[in-house]
PDB file of N, CA and C in Angstrom:
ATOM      1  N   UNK A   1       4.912 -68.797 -88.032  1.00  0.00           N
ATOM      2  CA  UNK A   1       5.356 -69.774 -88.987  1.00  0.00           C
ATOM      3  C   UNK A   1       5.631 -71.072 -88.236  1.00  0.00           C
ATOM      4  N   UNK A   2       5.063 -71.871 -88.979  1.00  0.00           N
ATOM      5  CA  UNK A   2       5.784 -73.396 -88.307  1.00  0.00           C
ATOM      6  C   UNK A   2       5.899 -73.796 -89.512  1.00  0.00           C
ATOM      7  N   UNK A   3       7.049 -74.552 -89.091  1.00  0.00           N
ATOM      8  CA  UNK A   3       7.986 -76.003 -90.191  1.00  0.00           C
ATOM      9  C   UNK A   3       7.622 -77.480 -89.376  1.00  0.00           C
ATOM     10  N   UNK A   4       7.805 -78.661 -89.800  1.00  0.00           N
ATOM     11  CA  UNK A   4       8.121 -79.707 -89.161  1.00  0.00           C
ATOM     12  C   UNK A   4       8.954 -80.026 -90.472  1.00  0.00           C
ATOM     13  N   UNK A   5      10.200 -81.128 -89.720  1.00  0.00           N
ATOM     14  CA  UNK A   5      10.965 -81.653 -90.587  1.00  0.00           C
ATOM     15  C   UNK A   5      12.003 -83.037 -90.039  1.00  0.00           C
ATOM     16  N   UNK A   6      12.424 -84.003 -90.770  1.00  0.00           N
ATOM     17  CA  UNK A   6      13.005 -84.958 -90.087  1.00  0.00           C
ATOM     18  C   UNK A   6      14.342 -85.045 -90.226  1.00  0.00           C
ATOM     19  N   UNK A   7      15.327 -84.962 -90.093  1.00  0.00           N
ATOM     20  CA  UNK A   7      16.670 -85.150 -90.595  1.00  0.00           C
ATOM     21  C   UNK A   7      17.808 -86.405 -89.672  1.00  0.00           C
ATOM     22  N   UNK A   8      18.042 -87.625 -90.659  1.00  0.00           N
ATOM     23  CA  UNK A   8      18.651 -88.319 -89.969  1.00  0.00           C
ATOM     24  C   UNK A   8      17.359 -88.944 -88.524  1.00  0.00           C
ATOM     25  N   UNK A   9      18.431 -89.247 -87.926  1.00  0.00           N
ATOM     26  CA  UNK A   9      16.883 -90.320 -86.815  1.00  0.00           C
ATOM     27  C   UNK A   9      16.553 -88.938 -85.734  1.00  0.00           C
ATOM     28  N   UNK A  10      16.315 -88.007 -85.933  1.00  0.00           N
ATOM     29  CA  UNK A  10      15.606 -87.156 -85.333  1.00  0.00           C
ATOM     30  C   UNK A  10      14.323 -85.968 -86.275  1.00  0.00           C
ATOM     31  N   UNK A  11      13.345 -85.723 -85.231  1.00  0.00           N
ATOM     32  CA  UNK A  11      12.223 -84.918 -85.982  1.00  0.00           C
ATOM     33  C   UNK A  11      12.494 -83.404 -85.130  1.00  0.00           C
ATOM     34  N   UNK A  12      11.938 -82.291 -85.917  1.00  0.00           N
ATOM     35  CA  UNK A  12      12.186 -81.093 -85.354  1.00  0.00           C
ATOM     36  C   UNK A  12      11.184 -80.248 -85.811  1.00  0.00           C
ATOM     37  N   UNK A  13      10.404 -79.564 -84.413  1.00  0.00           N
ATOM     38  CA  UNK A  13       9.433 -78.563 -84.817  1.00  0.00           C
ATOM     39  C   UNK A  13      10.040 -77.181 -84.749  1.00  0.00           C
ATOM     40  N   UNK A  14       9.606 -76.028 -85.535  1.00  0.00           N
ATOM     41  CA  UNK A  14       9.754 -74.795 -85.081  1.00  0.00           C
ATOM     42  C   UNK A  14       8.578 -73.567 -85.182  1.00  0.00           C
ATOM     43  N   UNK A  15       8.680 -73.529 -84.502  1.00  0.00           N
ATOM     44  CA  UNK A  15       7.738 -72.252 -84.427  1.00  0.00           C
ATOM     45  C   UNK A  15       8.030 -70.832 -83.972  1.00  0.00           C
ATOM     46  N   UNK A  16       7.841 -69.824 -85.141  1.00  0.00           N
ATOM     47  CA  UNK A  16       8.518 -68.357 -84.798  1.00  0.00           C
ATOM     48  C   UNK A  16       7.676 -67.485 -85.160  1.00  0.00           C
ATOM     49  N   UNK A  17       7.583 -66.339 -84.913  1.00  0.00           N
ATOM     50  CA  UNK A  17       6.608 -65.417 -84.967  1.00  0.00           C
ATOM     51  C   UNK A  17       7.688 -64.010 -84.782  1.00  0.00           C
ATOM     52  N   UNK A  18       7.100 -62.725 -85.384  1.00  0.00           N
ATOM     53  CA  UNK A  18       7.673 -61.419 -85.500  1.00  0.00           C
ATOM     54  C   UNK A  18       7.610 -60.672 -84.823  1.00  0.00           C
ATOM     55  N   UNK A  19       6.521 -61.138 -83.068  1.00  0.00           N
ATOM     56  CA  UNK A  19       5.971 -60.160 -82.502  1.00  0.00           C
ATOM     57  C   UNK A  19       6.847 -59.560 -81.742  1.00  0.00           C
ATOM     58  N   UNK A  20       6.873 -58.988 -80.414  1.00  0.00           N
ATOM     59  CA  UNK A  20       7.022 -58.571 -79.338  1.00  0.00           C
ATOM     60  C   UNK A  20       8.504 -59.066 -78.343  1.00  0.00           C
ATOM     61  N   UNK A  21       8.461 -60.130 -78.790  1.00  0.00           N
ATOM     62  CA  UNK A  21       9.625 -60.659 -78.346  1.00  0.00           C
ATOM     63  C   UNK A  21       9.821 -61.174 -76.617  1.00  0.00           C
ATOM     64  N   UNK A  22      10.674 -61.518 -76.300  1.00  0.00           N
ATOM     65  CA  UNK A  22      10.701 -61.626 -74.421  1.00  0.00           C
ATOM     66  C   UNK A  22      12.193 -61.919 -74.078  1.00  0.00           C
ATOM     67  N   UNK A  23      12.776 -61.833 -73.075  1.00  0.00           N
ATOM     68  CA  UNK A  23      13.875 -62.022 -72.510  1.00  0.00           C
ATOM     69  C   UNK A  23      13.792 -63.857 -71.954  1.00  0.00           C
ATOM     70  N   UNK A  24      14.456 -64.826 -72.755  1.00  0.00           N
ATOM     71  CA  UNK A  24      14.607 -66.179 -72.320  1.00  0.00           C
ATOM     72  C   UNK A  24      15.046 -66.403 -70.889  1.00  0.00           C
ATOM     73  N   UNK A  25      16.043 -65.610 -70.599  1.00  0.00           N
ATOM     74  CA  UNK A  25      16.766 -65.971 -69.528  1.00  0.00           C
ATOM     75  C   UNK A  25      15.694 -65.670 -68.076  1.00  0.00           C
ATOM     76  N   UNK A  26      15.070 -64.414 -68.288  1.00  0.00           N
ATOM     77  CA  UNK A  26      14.208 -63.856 -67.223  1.00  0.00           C
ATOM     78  C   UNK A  26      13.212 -64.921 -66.982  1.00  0.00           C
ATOM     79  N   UNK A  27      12.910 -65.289 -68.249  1.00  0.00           N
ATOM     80  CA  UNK A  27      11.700 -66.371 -67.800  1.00  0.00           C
ATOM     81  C   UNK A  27      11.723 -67.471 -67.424  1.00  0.00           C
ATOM     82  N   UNK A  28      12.759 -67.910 -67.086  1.00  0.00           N
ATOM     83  CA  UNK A  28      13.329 -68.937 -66.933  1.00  0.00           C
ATOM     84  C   UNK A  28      12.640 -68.725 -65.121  1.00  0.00           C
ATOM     85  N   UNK A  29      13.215 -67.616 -64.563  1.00  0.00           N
ATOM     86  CA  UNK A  29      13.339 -67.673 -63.461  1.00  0.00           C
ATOM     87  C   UNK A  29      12.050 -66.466 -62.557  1.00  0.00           C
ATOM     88  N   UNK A  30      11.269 -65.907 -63.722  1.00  0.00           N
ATOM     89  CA  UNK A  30       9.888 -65.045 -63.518  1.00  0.00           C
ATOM     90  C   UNK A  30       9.137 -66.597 -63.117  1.00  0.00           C
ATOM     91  N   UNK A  31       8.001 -65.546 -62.529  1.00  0.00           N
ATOM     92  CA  UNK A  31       6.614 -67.025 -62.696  1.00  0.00           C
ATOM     93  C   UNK A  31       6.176 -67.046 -64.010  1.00  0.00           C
ATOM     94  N   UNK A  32       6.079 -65.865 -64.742  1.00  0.00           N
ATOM     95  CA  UNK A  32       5.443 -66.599 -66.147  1.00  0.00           C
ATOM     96  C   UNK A  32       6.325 -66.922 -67.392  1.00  0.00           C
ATOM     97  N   UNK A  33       7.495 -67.231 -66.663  1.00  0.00           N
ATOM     98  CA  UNK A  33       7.853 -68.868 -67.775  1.00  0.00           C
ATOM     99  C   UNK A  33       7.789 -70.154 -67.959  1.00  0.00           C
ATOM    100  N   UNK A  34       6.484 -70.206 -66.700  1.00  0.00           N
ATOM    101  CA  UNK A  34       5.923 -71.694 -66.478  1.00  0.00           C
ATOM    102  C   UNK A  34       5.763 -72.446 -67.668  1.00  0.00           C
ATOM    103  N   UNK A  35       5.325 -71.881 -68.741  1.00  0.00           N
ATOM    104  CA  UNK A  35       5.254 -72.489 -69.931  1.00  0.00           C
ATOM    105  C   UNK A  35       6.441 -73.115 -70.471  1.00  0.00           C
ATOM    106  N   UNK A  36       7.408 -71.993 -70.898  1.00  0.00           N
ATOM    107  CA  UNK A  36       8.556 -72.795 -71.014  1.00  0.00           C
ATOM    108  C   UNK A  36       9.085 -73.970 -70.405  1.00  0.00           C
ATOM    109  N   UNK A  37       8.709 -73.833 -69.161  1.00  0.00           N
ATOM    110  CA  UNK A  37       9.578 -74.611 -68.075  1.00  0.00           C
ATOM    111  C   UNK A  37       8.755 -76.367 -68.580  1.00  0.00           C
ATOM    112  N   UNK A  38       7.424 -76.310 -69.144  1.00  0.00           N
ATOM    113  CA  UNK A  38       6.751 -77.161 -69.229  1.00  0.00           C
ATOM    114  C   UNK A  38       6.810 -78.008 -70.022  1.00  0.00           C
ATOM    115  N   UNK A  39       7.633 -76.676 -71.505  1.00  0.00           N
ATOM    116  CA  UNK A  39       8.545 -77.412 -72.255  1.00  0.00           C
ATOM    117  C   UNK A  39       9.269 -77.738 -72.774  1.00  0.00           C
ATOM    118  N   UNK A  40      10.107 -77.359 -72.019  1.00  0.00           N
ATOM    119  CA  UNK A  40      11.643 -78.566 -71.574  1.00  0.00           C
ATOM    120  C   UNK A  40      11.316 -79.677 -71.146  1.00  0.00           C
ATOM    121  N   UNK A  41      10.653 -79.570 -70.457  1.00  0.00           N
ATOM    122  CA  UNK A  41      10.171 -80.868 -69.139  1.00  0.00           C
ATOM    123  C   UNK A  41      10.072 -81.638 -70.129  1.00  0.00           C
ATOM    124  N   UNK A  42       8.681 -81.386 -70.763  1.00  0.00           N
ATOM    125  CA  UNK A  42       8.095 -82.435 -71.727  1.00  0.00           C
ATOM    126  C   UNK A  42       8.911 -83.009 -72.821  1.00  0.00           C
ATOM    127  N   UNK A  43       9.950 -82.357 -73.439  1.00  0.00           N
ATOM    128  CA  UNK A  43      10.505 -82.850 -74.901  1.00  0.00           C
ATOM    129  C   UNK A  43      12.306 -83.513 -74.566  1.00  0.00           C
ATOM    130  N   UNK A  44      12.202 -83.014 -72.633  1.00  0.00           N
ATOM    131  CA  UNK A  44      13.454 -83.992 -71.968  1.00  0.00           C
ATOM    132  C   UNK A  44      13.273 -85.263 -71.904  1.00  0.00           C
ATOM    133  N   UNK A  45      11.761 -85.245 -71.724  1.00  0.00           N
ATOM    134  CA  UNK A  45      11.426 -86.800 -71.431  1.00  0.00           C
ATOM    135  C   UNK A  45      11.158 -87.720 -72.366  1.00  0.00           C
ATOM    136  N   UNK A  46      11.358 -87.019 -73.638  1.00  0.00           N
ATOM    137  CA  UNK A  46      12.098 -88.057 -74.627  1.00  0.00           C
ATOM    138  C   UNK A  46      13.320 -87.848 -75.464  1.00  0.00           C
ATOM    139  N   UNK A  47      14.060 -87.205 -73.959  1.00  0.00           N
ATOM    140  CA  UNK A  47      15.496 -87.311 -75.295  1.00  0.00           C
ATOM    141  C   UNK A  47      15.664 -85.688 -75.744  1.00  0.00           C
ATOM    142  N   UNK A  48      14.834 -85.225 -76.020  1.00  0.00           N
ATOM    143  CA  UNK A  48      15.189 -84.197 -76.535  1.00  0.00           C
ATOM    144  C   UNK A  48      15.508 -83.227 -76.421  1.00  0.00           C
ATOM    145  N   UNK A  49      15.818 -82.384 -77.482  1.00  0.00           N
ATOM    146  CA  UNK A  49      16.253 -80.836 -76.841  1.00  0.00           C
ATOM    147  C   UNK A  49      15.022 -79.788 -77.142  1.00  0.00           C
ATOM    148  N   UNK A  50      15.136 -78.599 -76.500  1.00  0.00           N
ATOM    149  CA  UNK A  50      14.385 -77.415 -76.991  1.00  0.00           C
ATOM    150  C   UNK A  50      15.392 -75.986 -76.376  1.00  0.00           C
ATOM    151  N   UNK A  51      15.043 -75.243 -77.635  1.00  0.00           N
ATOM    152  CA  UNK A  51      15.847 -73.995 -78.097  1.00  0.00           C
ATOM    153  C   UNK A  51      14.841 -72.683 -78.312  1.00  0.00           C
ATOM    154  N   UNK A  52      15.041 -72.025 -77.609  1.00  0.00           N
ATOM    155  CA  UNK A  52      14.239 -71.051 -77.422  1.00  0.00           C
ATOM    156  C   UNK A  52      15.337 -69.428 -77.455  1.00  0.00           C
ATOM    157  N   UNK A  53      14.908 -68.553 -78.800  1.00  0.00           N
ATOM    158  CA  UNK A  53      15.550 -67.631 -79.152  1.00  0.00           C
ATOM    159  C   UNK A  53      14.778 -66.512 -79.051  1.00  0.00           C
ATOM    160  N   UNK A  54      15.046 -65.504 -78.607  1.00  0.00           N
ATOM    161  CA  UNK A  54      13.883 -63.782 -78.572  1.00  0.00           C
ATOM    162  C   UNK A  54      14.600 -62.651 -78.435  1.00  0.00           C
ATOM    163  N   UNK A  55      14.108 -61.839 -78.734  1.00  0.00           N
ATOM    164  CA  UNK A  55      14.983 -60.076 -78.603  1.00  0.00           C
ATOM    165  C   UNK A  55      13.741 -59.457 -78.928  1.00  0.00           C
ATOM    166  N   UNK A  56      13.752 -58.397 -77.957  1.00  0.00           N
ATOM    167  CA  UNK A  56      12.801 -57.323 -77.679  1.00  0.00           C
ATOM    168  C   UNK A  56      12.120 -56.476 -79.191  1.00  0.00           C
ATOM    169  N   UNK A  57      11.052 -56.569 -79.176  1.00  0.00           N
ATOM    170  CA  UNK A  57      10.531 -56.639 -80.577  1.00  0.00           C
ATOM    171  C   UNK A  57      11.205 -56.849 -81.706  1.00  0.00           C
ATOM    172  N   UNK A  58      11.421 -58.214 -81.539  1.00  0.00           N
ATOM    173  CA  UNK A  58      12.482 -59.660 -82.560  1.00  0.00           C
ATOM    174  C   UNK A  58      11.973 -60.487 -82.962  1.00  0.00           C
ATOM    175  N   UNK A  59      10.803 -60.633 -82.077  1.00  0.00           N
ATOM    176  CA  UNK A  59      10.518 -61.924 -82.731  1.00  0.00           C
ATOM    177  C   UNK A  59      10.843 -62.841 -81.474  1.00  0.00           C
ATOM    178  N   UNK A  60      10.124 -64.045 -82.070  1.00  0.00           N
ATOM    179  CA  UNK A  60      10.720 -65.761 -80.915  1.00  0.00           C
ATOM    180  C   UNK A  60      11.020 -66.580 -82.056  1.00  0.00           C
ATOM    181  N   UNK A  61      11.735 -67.865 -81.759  1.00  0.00           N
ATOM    182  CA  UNK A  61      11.663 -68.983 -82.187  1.00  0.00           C
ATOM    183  C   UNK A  61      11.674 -69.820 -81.275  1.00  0.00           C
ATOM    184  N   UNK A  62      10.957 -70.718 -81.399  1.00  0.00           N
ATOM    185  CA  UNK A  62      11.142 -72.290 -80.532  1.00  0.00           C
ATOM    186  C   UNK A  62      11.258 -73.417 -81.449  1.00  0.00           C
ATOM    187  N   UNK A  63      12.228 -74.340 -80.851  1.00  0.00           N
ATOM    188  CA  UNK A  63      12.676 -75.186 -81.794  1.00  0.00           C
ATOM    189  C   UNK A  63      12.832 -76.056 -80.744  1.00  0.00           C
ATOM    190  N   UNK A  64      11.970 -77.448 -81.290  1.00  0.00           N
ATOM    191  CA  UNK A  64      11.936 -78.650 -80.611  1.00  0.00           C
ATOM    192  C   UNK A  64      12.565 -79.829 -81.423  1.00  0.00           C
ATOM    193  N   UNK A  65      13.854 -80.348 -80.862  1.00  0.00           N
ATOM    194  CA  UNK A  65      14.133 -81.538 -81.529  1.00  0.00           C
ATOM    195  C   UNK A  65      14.489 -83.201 -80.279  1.00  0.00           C
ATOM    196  N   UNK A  66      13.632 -84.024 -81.262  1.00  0.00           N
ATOM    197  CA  UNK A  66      13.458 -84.994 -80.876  1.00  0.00           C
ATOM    198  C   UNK A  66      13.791 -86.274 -81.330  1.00  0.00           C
ATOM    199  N   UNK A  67      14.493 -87.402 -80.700  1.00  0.00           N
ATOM    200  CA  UNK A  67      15.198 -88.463 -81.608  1.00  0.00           C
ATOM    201  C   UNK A  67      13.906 -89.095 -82.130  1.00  0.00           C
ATOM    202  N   UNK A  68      13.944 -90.324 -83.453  1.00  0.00           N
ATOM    203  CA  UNK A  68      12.596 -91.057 -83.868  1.00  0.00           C
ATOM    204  C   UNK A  68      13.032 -92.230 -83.088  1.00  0.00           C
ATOM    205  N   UNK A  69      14.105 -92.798 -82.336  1.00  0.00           N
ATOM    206  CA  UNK A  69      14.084 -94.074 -81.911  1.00  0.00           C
ATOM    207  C   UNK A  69      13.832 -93.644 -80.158  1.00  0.00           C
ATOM    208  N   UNK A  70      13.375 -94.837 -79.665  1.00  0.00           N
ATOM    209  CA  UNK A  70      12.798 -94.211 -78.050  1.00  0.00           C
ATOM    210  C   UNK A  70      14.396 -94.807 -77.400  1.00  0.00           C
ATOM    211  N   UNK A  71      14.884 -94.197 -76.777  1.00  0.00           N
ATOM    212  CA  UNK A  71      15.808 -94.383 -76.246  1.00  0.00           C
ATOM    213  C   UNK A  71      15.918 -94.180 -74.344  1.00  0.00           C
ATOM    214  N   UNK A  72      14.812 -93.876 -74.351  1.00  0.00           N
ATOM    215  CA  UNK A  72      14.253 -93.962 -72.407  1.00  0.00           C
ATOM    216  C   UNK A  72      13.916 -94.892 -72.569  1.00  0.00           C
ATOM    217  N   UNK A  73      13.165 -95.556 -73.356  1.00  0.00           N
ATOM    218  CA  UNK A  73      12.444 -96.562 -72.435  1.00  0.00           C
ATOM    219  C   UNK A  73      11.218 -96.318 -72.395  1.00  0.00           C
ATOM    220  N   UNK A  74      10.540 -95.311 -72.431  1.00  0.00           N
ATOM    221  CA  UNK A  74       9.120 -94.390 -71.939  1.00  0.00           C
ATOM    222  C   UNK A  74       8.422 -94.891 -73.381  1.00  0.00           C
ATOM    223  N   UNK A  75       7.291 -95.250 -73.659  1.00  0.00           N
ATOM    224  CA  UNK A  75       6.427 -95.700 -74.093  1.00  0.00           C
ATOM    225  C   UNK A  75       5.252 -94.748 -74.870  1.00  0.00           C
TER     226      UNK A  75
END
C-alpha cells in the first residue's frame, strides 16, 4: 500500500506491506540495511524524517516526512 499526503507545510509518503517483516534495529547495523541507511541519508538532506516500523511476519511500514519549504538551502 502506498498513501501520499500533505498536512500543514509538510508532505508524507508511506509505504507498508503484510509480508515477512525484519528486525529495524539489526539492520541498522547488518550489511543489508544499506538501503535503509540510504534512506535516512537521503530524506535528512532535506529536513526530514523517516520512520521505519516491522515485526516478524508483521508486516513493514516506512514513512517519509518532509517539510514543503526548503529550509537547507539545498536546491
Amino acid at each position: 500500500e502506498i498513501r501520499i499526503w500533505t498536512e500543514g507545510e509538510s508532505a508524507s509518503l508511506e509505504v507498508s506491506d503484510d509480508g515477512r517483516g525484519f528486525d529495524p534495529a539489526a539492520a541498522r547495523t547488518d550489511h543489508g540495511g544499506i538501503g535503509l541507511f540510504t534512506m535516512r541519508e537521503r530524506v535528512a538532506l532535506v529536513d526530514g524524517e523517516l520512520q521505519v516500523e516491522s515485526t516478524a511476519r508483521g508486516g513493514t511500514s516506512v514513512l517519509a516526512t518532509v517539510p514543503l519549504r526548503a529550509t537547507t538551502g539545498i536546491l
